[in-house]
PDB file of N, CA and C in Angstrom:
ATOM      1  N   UNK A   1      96.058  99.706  72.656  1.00  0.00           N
ATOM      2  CA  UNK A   1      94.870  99.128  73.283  1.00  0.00           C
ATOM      3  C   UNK A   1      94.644  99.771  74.644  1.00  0.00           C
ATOM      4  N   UNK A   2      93.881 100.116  74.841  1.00  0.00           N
ATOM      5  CA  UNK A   2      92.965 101.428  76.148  1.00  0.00           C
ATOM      6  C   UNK A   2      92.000 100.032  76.520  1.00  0.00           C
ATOM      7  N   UNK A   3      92.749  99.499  78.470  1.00  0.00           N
ATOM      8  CA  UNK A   3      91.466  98.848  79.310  1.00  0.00           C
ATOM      9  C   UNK A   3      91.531 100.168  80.660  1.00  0.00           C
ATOM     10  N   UNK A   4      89.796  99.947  80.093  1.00  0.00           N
ATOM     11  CA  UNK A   4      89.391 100.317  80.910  1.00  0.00           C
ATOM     12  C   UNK A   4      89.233  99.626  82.285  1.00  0.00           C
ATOM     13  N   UNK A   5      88.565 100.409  83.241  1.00  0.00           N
ATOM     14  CA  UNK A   5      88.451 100.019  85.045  1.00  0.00           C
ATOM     15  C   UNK A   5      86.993  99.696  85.143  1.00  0.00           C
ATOM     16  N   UNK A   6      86.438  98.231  85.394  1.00  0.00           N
ATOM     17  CA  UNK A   6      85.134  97.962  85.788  1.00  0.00           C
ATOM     18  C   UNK A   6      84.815  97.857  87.095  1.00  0.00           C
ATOM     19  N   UNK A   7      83.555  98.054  88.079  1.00  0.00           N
ATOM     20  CA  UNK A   7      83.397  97.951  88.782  1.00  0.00           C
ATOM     21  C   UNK A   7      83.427  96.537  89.100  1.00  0.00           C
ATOM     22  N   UNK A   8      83.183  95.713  87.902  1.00  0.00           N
ATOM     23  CA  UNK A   8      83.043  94.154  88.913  1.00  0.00           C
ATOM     24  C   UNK A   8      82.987  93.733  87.139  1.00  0.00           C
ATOM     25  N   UNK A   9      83.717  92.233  87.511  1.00  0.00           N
ATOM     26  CA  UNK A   9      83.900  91.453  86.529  1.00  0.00           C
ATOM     27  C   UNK A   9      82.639  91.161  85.674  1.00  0.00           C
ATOM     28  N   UNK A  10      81.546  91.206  85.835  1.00  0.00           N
ATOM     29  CA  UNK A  10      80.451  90.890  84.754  1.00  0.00           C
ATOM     30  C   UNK A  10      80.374  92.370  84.262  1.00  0.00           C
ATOM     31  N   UNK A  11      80.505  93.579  84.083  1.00  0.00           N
ATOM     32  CA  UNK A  11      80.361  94.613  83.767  1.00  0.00           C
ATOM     33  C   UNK A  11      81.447  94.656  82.637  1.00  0.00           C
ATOM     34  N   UNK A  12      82.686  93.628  82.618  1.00  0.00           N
ATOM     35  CA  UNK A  12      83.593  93.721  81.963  1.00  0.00           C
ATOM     36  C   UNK A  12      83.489  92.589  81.082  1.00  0.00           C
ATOM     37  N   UNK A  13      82.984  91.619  81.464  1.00  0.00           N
ATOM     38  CA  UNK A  13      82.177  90.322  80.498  1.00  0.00           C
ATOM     39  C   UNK A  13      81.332  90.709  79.560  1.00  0.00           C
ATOM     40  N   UNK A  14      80.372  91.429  79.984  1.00  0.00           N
ATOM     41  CA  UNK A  14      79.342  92.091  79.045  1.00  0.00           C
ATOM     42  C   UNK A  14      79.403  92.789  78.255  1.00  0.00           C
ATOM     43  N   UNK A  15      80.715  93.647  78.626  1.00  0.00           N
ATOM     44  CA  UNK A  15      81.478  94.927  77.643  1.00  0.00           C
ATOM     45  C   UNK A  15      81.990  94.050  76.479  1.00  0.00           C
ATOM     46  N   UNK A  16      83.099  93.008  76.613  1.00  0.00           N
ATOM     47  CA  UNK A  16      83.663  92.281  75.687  1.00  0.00           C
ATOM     48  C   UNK A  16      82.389  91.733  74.964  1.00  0.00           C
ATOM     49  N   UNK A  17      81.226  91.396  75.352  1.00  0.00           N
ATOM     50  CA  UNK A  17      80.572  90.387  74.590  1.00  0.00           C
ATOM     51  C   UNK A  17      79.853  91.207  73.557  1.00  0.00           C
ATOM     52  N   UNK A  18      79.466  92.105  73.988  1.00  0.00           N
ATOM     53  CA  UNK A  18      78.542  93.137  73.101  1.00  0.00           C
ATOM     54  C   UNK A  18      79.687  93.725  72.211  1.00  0.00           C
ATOM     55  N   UNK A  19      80.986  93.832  72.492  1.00  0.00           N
ATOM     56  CA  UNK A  19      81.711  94.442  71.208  1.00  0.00           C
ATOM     57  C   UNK A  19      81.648  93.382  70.136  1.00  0.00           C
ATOM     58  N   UNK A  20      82.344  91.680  70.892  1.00  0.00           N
ATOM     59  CA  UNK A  20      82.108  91.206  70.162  1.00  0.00           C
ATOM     60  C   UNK A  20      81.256  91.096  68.978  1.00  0.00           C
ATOM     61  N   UNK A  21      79.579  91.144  69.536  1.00  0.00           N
ATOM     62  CA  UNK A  21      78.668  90.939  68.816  1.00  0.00           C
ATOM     63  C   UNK A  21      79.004  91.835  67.891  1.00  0.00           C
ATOM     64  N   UNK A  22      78.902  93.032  68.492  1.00  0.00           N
ATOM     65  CA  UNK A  22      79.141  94.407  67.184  1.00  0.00           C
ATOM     66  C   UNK A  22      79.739  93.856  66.047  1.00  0.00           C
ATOM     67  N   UNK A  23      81.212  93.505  66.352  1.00  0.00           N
ATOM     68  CA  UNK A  23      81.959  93.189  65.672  1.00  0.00           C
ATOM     69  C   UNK A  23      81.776  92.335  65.001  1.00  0.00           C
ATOM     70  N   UNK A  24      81.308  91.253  65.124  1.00  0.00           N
ATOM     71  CA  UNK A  24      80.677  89.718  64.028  1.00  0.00           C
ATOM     72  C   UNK A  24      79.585  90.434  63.133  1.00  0.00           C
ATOM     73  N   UNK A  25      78.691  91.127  63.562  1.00  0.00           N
ATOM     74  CA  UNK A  25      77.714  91.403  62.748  1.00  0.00           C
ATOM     75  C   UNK A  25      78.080  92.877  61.463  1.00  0.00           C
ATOM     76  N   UNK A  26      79.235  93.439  62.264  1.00  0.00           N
ATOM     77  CA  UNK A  26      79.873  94.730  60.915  1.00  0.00           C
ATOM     78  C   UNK A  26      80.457  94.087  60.496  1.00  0.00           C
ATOM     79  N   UNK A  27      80.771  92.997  60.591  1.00  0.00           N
ATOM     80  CA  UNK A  27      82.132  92.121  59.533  1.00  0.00           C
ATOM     81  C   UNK A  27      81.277  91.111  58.554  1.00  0.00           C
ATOM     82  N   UNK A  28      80.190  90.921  59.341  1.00  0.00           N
ATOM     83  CA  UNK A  28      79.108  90.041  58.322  1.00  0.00           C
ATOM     84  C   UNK A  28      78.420  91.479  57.488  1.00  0.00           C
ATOM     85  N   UNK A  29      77.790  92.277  57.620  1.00  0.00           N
ATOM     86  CA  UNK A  29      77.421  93.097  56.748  1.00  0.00           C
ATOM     87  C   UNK A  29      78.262  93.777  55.742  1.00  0.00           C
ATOM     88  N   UNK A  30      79.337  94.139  55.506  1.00  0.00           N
ATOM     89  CA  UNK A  30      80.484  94.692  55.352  1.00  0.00           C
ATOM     90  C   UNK A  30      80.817  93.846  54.013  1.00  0.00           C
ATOM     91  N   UNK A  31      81.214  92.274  54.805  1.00  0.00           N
ATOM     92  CA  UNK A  31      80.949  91.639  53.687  1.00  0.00           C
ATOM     93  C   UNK A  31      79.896  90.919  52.699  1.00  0.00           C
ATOM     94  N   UNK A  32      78.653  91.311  53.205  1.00  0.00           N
ATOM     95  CA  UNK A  32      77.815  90.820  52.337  1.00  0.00           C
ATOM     96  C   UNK A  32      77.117  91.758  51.467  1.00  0.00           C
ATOM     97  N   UNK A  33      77.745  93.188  51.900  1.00  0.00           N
ATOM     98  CA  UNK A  33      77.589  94.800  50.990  1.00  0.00           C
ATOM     99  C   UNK A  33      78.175  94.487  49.593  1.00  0.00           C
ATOM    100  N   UNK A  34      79.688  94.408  49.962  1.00  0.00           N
ATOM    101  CA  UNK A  34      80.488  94.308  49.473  1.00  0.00           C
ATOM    102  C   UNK A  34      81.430  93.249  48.267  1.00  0.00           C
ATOM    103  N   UNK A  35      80.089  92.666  48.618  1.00  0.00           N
ATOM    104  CA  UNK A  35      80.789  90.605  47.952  1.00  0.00           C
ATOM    105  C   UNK A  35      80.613  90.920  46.460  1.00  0.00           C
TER     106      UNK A  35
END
């Protein structure tokens, strides 16, 4: 696991949240390709 250096804590909030999202929505498509 690679952390990176943010300039300021919401830059690093926002990073996590948008992977998140990424991540919920390739795991919902992925499986609804795939079902």
């Amino acid at each position: 696991m690679i952390l990176c250096e943010f300039s300021d804590k919401e830059t690093f909030l926002y990073s996590l949240r948008l992977k998140a999202v990424f991540n919920t929505v390739n795991c919902f498509w992925t499986n609804y390709i795939w079902r």
